[in-house]
PDB file of N, CA and C in Angstrom:
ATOM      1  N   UNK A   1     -19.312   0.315  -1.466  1.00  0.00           N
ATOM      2  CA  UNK A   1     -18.445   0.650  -0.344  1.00  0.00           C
ATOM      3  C   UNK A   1     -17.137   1.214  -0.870  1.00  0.00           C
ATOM      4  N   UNK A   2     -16.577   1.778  -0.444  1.00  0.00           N
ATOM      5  CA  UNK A   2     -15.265   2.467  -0.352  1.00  0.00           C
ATOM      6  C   UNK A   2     -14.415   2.409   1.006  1.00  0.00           C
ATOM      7  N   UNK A   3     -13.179   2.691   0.316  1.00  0.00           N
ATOM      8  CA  UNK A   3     -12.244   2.208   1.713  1.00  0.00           C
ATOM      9  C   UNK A   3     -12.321   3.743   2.336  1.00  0.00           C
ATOM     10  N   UNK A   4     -11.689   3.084   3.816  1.00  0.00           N
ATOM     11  CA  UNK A   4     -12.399   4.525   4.577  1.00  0.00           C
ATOM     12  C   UNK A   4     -11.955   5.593   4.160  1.00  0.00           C
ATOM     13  N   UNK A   5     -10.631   5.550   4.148  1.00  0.00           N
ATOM     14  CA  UNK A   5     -10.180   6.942   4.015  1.00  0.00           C
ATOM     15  C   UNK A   5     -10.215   8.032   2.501  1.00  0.00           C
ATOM     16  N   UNK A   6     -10.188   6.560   1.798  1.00  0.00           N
ATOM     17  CA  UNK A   6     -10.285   6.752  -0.029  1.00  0.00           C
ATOM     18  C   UNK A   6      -8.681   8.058  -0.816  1.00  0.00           C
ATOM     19  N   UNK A   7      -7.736   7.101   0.156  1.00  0.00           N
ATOM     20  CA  UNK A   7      -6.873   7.215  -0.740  1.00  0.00           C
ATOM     21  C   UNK A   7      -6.655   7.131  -2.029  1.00  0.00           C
ATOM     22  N   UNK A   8      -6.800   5.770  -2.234  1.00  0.00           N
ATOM     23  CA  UNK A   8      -7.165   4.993  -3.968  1.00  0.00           C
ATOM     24  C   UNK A   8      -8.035   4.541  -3.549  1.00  0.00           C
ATOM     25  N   UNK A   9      -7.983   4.001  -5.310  1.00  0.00           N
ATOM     26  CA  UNK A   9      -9.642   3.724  -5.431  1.00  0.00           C
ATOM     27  C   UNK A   9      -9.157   2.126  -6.184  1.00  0.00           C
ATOM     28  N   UNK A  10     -10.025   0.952  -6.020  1.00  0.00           N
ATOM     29  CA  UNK A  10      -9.611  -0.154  -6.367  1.00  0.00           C
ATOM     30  C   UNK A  10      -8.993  -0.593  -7.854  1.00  0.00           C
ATOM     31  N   UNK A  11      -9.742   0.992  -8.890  1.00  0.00           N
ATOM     32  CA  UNK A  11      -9.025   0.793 -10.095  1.00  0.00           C
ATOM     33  C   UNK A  11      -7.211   1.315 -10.023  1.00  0.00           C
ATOM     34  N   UNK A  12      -7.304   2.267  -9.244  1.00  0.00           N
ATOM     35  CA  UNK A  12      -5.858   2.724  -9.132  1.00  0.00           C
ATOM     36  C   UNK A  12      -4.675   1.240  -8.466  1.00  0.00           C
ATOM     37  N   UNK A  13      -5.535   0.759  -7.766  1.00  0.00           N
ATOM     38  CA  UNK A  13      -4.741  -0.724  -7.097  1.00  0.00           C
ATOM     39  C   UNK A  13      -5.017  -1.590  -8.460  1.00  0.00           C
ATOM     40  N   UNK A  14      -5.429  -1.505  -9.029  1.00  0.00           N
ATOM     41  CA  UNK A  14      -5.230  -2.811 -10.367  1.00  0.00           C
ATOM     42  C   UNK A  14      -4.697  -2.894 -10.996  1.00  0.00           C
ATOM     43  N   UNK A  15      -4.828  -1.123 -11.369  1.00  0.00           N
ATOM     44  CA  UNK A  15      -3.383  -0.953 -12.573  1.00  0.00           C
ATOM     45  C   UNK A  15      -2.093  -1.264 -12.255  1.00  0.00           C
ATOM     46  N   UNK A  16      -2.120  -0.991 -10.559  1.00  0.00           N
ATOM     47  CA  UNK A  16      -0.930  -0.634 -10.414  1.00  0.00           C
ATOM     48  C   UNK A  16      -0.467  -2.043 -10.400  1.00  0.00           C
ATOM     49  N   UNK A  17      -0.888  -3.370  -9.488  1.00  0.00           N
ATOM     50  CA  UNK A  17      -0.658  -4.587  -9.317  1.00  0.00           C
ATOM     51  C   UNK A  17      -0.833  -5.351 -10.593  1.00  0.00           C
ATOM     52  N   UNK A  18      -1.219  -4.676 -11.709  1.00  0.00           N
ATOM     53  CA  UNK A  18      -1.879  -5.339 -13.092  1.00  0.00           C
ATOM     54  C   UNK A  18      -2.972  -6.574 -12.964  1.00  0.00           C
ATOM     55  N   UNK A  19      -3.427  -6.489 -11.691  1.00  0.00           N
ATOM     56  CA  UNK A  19      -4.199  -7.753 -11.910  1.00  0.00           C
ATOM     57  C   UNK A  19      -5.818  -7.151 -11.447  1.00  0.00           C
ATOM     58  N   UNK A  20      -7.210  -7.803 -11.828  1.00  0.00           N
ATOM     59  CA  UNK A  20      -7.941  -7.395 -11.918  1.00  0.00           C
ATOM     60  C   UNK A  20      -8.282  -8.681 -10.528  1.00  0.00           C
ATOM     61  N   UNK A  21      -8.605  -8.520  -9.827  1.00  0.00           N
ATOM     62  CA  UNK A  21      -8.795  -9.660  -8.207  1.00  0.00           C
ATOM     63  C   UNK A  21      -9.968 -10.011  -8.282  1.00  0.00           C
ATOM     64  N   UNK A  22     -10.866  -9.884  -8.685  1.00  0.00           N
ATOM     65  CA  UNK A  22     -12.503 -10.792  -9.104  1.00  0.00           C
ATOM     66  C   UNK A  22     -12.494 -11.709 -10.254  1.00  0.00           C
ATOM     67  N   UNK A  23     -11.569 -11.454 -11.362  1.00  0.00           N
ATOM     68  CA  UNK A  23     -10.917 -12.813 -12.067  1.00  0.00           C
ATOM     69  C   UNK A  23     -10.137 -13.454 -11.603  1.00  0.00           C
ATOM     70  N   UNK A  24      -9.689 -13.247 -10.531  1.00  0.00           N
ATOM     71  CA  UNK A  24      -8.631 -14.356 -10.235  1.00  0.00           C
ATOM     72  C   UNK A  24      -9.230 -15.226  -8.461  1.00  0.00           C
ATOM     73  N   UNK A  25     -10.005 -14.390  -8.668  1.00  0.00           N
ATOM     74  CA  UNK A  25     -10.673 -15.622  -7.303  1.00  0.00           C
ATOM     75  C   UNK A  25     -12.410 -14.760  -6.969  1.00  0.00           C
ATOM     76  N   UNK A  26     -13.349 -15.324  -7.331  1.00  0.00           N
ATOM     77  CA  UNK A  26     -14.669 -14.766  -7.573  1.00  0.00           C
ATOM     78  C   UNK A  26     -14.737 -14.162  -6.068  1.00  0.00           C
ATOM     79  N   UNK A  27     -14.139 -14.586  -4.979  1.00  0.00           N
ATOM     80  CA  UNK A  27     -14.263 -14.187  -3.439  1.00  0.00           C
ATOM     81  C   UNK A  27     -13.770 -12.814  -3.426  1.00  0.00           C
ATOM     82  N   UNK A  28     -13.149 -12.019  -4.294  1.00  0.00           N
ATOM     83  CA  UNK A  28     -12.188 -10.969  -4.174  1.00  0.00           C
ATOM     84  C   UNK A  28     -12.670  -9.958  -4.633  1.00  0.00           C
ATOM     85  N   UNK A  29     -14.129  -9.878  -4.562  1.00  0.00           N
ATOM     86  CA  UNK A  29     -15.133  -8.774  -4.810  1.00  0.00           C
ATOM     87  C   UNK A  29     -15.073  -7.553  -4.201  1.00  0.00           C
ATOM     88  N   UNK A  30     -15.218  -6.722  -4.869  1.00  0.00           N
ATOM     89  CA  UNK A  30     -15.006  -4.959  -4.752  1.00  0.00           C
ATOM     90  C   UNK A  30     -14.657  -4.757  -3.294  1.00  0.00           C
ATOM     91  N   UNK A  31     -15.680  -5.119  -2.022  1.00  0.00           N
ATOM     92  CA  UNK A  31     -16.086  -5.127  -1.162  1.00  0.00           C
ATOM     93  C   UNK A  31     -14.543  -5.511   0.010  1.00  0.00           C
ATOM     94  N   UNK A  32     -14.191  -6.860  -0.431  1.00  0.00           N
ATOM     95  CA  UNK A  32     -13.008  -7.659  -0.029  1.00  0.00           C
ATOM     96  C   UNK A  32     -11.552  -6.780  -0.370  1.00  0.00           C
ATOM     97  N   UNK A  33     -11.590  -5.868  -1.618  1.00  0.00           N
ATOM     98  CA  UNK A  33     -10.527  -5.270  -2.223  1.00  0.00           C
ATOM     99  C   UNK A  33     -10.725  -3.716  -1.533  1.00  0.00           C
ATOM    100  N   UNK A  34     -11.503  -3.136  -1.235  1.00  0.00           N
ATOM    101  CA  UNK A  34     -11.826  -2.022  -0.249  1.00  0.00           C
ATOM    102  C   UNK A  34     -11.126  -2.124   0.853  1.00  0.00           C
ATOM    103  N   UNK A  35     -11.643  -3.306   1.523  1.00  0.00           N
ATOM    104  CA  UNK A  35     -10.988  -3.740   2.684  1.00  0.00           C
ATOM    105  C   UNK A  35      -9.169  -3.867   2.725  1.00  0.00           C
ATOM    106  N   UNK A  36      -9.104  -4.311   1.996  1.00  0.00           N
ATOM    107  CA  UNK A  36      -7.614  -4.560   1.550  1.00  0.00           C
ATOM    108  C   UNK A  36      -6.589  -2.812   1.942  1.00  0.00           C
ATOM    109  N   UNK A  37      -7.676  -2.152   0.845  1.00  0.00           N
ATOM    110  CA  UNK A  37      -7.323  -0.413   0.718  1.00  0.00           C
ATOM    111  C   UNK A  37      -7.171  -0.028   2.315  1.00  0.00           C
ATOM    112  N   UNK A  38      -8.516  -0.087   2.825  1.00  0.00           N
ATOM    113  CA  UNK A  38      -8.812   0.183   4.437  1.00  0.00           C
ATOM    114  C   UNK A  38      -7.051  -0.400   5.247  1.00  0.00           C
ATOM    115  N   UNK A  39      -6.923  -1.450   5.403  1.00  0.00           N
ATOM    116  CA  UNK A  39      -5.895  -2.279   6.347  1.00  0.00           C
ATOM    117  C   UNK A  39      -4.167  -1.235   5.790  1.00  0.00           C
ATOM    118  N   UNK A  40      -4.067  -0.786   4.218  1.00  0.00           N
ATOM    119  CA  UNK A  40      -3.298  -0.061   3.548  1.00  0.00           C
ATOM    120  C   UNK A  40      -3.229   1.265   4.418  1.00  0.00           C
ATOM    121  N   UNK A  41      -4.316   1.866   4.024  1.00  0.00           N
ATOM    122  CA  UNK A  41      -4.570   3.122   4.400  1.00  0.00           C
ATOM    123  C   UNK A  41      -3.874   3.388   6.012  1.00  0.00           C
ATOM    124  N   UNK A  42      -4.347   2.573   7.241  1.00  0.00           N
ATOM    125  CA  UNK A  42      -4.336   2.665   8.347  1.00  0.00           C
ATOM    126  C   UNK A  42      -2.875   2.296   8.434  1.00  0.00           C
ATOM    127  N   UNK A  43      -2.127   1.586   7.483  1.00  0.00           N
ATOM    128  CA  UNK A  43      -0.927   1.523   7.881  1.00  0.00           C
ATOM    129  C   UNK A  43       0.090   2.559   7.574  1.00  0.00           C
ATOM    130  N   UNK A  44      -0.139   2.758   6.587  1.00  0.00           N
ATOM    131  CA  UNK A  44       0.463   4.338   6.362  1.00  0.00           C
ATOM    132  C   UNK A  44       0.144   5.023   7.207  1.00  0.00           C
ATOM    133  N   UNK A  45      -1.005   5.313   7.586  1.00  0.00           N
ATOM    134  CA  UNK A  45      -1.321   6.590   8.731  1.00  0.00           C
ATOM    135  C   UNK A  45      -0.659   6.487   9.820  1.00  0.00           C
ATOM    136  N   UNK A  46      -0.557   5.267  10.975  1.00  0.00           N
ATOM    137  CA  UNK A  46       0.720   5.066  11.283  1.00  0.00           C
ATOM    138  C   UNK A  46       1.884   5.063  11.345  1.00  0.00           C
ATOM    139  N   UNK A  47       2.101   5.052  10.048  1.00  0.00           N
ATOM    140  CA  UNK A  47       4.030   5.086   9.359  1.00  0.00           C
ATOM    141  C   UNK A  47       3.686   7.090   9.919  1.00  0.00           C
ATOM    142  N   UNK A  48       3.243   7.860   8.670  1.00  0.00           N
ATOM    143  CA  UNK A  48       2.979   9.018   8.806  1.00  0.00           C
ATOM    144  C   UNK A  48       2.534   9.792  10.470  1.00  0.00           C
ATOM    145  N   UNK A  49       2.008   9.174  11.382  1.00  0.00           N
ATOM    146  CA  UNK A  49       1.584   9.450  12.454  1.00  0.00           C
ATOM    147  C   UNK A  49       0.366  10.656  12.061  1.00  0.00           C
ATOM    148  N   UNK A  50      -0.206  10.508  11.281  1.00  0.00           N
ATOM    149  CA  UNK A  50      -1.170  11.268  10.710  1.00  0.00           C
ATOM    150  C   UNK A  50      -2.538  10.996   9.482  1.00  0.00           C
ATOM    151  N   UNK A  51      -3.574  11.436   9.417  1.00  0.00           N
ATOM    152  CA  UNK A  51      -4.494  10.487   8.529  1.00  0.00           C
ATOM    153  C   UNK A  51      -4.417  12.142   7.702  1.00  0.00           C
ATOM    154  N   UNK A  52      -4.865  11.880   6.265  1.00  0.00           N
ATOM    155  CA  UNK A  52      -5.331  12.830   5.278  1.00  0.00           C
ATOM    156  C   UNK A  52      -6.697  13.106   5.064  1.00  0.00           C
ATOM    157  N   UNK A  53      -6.764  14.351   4.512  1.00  0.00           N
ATOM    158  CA  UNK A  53      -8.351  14.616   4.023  1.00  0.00           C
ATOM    159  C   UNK A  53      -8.179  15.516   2.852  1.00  0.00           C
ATOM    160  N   UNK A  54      -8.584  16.043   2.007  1.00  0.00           N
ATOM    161  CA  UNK A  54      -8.743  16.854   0.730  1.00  0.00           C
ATOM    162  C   UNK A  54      -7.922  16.029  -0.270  1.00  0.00           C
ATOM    163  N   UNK A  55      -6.555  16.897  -0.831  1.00  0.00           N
ATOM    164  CA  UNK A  55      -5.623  16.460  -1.295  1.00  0.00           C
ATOM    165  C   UNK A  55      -4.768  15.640  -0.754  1.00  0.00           C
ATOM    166  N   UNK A  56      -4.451  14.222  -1.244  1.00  0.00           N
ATOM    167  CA  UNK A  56      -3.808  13.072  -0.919  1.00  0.00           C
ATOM    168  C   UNK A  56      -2.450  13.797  -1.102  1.00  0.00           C
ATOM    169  N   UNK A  57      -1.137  13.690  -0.404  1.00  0.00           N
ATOM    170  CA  UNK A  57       0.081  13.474  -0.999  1.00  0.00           C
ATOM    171  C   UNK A  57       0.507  12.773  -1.657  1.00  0.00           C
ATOM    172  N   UNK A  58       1.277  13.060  -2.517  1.00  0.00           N
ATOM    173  CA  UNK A  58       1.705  11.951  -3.580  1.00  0.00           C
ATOM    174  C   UNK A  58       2.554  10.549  -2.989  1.00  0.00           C
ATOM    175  N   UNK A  59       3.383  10.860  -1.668  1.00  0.00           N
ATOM    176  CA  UNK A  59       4.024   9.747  -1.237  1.00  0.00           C
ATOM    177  C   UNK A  59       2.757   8.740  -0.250  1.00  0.00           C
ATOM    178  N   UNK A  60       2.135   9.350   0.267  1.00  0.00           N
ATOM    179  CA  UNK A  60       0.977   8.699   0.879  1.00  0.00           C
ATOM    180  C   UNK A  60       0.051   7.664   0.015  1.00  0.00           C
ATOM    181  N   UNK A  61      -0.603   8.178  -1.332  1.00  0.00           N
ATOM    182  CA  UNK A  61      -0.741   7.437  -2.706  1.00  0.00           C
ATOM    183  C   UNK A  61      -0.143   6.569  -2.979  1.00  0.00           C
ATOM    184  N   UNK A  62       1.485   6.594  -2.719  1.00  0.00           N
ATOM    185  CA  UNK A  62       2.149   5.656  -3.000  1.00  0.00           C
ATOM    186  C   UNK A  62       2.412   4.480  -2.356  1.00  0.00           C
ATOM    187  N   UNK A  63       2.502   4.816  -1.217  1.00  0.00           N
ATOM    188  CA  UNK A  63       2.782   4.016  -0.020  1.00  0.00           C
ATOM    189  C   UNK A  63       1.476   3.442   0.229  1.00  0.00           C
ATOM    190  N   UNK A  64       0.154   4.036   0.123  1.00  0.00           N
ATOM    191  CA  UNK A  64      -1.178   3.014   0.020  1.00  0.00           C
ATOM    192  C   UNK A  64      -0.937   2.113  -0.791  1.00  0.00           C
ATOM    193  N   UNK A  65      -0.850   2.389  -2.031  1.00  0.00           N
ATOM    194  CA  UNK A  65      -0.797   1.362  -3.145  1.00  0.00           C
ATOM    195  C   UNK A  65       0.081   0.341  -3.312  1.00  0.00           C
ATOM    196  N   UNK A  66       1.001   1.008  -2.575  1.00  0.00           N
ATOM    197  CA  UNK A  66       1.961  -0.403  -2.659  1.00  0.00           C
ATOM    198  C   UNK A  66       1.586  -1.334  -1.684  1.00  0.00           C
ATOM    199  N   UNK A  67       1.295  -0.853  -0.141  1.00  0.00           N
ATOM    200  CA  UNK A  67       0.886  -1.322   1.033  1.00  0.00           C
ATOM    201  C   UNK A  67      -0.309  -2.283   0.615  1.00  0.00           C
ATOM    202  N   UNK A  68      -0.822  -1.915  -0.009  1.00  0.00           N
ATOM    203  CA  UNK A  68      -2.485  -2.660  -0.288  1.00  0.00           C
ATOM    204  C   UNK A  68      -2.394  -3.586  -1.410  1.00  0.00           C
ATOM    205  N   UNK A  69      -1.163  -3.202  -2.223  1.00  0.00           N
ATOM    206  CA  UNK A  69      -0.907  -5.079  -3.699  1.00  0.00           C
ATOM    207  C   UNK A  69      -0.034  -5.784  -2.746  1.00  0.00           C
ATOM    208  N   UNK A  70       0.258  -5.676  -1.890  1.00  0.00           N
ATOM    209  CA  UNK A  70       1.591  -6.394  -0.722  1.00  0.00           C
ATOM    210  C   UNK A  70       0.289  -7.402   0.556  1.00  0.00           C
ATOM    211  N   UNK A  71      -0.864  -6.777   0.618  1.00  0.00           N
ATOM    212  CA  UNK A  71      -1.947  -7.192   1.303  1.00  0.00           C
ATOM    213  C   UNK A  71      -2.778  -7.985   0.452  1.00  0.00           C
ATOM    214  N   UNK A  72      -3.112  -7.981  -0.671  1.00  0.00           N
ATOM    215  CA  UNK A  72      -3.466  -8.083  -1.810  1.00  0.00           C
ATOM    216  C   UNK A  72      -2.684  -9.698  -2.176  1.00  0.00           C
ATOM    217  N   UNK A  73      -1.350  -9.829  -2.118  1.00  0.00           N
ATOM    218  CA  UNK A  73      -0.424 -10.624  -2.456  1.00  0.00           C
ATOM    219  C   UNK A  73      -0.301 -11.507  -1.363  1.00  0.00           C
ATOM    220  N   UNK A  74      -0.230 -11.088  -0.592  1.00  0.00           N
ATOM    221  CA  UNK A  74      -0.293 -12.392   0.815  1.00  0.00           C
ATOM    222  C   UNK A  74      -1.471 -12.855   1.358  1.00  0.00           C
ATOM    223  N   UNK A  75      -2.722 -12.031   0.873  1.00  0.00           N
ATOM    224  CA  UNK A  75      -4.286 -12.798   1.057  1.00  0.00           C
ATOM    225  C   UNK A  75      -4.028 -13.823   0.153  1.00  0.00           C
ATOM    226  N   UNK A  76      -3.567 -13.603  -1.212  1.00  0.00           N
ATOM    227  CA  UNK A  76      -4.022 -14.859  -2.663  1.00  0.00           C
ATOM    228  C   UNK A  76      -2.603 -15.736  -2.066  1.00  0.00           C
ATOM    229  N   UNK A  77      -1.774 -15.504  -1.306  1.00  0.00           N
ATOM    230  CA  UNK A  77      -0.603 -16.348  -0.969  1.00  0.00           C
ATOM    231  C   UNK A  77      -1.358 -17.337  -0.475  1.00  0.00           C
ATOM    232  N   UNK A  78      -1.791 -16.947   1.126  1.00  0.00           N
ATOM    233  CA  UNK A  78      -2.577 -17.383   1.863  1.00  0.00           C
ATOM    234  C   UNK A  78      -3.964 -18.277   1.459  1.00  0.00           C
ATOM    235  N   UNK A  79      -4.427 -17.336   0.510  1.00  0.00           N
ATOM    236  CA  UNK A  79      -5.684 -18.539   0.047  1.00  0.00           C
ATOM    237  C   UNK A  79      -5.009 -19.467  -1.165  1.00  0.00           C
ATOM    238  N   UNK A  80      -3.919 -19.473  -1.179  1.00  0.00           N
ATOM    239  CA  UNK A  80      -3.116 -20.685  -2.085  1.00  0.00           C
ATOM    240  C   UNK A  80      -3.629 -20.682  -4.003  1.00  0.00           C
ATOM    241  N   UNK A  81      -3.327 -19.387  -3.924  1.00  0.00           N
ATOM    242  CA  UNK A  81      -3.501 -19.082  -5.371  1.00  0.00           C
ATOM    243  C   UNK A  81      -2.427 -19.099  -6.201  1.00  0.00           C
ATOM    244  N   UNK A  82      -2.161 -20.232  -7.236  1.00  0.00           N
ATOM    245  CA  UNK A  82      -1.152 -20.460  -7.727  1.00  0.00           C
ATOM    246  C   UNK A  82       0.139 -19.178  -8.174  1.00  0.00           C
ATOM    247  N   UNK A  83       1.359 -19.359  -8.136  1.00  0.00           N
ATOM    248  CA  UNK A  83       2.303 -17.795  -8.367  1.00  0.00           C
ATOM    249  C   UNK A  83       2.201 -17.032  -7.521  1.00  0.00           C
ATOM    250  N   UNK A  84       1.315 -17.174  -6.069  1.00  0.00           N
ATOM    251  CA  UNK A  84       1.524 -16.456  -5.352  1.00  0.00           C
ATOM    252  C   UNK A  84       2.315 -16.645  -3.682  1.00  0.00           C
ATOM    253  N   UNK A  85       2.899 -16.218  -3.676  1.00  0.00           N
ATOM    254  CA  UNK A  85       4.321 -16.335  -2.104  1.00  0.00           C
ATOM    255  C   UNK A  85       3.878 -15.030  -1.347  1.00  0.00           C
ATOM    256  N   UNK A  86       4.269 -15.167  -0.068  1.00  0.00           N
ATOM    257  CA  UNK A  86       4.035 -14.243   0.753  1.00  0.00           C
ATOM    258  C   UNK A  86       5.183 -12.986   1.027  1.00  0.00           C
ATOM    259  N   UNK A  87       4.927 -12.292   1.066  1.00  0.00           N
ATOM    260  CA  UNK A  87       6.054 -10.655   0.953  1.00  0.00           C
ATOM    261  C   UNK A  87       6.206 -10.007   2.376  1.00  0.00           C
ATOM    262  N   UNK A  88       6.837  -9.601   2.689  1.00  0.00           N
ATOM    263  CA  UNK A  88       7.268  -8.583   3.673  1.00  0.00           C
ATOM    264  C   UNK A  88       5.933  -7.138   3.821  1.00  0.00           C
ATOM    265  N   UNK A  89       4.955  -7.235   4.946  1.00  0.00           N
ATOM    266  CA  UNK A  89       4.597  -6.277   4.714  1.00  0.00           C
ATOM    267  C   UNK A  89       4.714  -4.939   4.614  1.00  0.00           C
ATOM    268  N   UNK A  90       5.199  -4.818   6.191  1.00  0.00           N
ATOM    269  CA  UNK A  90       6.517  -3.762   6.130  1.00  0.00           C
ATOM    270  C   UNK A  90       7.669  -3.894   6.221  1.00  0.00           C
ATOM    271  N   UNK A  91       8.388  -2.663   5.504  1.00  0.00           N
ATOM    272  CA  UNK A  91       9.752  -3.005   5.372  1.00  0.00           C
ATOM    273  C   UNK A  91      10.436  -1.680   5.375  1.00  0.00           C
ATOM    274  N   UNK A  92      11.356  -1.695   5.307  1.00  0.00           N
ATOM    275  CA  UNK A  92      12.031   0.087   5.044  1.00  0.00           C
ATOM    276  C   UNK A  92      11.693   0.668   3.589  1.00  0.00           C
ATOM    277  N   UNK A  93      11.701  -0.698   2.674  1.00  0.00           N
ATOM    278  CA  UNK A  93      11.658   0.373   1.670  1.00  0.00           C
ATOM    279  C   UNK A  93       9.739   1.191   1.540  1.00  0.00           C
ATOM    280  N   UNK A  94       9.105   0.117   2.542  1.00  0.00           N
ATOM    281  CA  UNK A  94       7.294   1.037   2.391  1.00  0.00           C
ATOM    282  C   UNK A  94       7.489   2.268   3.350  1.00  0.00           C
ATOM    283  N   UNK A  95       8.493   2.087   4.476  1.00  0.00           N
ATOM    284  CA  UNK A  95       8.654   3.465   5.127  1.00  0.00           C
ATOM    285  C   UNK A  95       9.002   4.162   4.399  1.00  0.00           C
ATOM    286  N   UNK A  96      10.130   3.847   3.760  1.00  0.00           N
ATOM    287  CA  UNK A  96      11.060   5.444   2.978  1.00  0.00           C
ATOM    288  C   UNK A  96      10.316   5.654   1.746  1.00  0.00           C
ATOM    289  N   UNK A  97       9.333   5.286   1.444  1.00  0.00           N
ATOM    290  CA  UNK A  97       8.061   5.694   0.374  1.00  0.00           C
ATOM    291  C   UNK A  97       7.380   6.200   1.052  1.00  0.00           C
ATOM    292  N   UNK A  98       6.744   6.276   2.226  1.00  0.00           N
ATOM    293  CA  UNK A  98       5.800   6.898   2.813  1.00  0.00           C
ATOM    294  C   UNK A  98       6.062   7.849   3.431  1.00  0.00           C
ATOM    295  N   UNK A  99       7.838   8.656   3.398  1.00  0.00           N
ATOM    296  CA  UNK A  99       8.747   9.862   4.303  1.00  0.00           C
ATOM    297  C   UNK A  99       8.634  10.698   2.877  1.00  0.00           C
ATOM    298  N   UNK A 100       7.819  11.615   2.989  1.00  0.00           N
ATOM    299  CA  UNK A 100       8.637  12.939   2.069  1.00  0.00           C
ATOM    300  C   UNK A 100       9.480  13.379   1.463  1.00  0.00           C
ATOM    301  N   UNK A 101       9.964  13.361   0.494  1.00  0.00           N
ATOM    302  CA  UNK A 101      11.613  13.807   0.052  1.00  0.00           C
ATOM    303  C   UNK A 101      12.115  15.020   0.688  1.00  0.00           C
ATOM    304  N   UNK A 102      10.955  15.945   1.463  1.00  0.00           N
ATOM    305  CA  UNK A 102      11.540  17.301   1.698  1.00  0.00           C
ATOM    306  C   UNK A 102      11.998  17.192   3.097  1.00  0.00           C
ATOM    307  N   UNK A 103      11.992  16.239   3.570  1.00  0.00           N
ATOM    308  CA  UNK A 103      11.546  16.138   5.259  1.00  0.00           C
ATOM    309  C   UNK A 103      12.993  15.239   5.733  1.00  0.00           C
ATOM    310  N   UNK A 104      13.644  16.364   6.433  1.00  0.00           N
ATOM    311  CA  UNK A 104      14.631  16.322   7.180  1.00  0.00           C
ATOM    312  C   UNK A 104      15.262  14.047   7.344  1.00  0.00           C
ATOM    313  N   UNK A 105      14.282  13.576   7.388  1.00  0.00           N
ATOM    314  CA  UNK A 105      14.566  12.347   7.395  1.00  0.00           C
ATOM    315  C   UNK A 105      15.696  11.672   6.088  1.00  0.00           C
ATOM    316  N   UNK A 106      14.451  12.198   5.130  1.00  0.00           N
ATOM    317  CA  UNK A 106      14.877  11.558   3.569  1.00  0.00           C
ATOM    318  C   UNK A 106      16.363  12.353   3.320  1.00  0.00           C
ATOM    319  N   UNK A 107      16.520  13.763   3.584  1.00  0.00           N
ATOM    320  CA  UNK A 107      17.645  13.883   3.373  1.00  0.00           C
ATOM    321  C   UNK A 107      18.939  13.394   4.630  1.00  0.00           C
ATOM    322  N   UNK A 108      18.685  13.210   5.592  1.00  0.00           N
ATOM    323  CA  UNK A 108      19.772  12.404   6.465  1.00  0.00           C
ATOM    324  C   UNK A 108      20.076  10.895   5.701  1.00  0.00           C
ATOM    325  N   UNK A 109      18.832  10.668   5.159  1.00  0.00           N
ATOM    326  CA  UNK A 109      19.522   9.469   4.843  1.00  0.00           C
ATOM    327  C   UNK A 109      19.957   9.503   3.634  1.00  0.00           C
ATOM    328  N   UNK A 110      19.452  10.205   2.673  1.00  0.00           N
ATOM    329  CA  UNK A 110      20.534  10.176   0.993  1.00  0.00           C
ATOM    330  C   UNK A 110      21.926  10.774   1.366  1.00  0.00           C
ATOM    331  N   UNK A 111      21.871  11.554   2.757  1.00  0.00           N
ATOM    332  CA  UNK A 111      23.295  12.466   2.951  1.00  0.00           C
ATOM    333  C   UNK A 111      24.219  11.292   3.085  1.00  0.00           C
ATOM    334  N   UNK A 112      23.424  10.160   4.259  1.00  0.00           N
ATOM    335  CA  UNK A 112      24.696   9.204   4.755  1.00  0.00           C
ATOM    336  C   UNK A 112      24.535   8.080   3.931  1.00  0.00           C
ATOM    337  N   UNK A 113      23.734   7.933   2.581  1.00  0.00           N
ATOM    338  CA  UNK A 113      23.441   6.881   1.364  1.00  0.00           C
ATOM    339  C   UNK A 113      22.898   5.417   2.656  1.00  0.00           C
ATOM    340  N   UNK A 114      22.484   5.744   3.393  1.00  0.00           N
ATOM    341  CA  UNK A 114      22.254   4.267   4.106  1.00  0.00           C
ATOM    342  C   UNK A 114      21.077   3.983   4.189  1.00  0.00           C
ATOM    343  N   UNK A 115      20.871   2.781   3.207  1.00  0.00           N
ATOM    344  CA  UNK A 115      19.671   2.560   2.391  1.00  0.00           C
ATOM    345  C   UNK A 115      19.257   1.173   4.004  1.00  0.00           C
ATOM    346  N   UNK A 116      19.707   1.491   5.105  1.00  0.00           N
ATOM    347  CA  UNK A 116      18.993   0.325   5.893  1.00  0.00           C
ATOM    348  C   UNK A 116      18.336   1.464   7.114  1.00  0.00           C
ATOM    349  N   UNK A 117      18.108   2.689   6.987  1.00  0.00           N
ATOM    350  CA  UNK A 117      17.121   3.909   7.499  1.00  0.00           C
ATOM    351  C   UNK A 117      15.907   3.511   7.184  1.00  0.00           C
TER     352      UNK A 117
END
């Protein structure tokens, strides 16, 4: 299985979170970590008001991946996996990762430095 949209791919979420999620709880099989991607994916598309197809954007990539070790991090919170606490899923800083640098937004807000946009 693959997550729907196939932003990333579960190796790109491992590196990035450094943790490999089938060693650290046998329940957290490919299948479970797809899913994870899927719940990522759809939230960005939301943030974006738009879904992708061909070439991923690079801030969209980003904003999956972070979105999905943040989902990732509050499942193993939740299933009481030691070192793990629960995080903010969204927040401004997964919006202003998921806004474009070119796009009229990102620059209103580096213009007025107000990092609570």
């Amino acid at each position: 299985m693959a997550s729907l949209y196939g932003y990333i791919t579960i190796a790109q979420l491992q590196l990035y979170s450094t943790y490999d999620y089938s060693t650290i709880r046998a329940a957290y099989t490919d299948t479970v970590v797809e899913s994870w991607i899927t719940q990522a994916e759809r939230i960005v598309n939301k943030i974006k008001g738009q879904t992708f197809t061909g070439t991923i954007p690079d801030d969209v990539i980003m904003a999956t991946t972070e979105a999905a070790a943040r989902i990732a991090n509050n499942q193993m919170a939740l299933d009481k996996v030691e070192g793990f606490e629960r995080v903010e899923l969204i927040d401004d800083d997964l919006i202003f990762m998921a806004t474009p640098k070119d796009s009229n937004f990102y620059s209103y807000a580096v213009a007025r430095d107000d990092s609570s946009l």
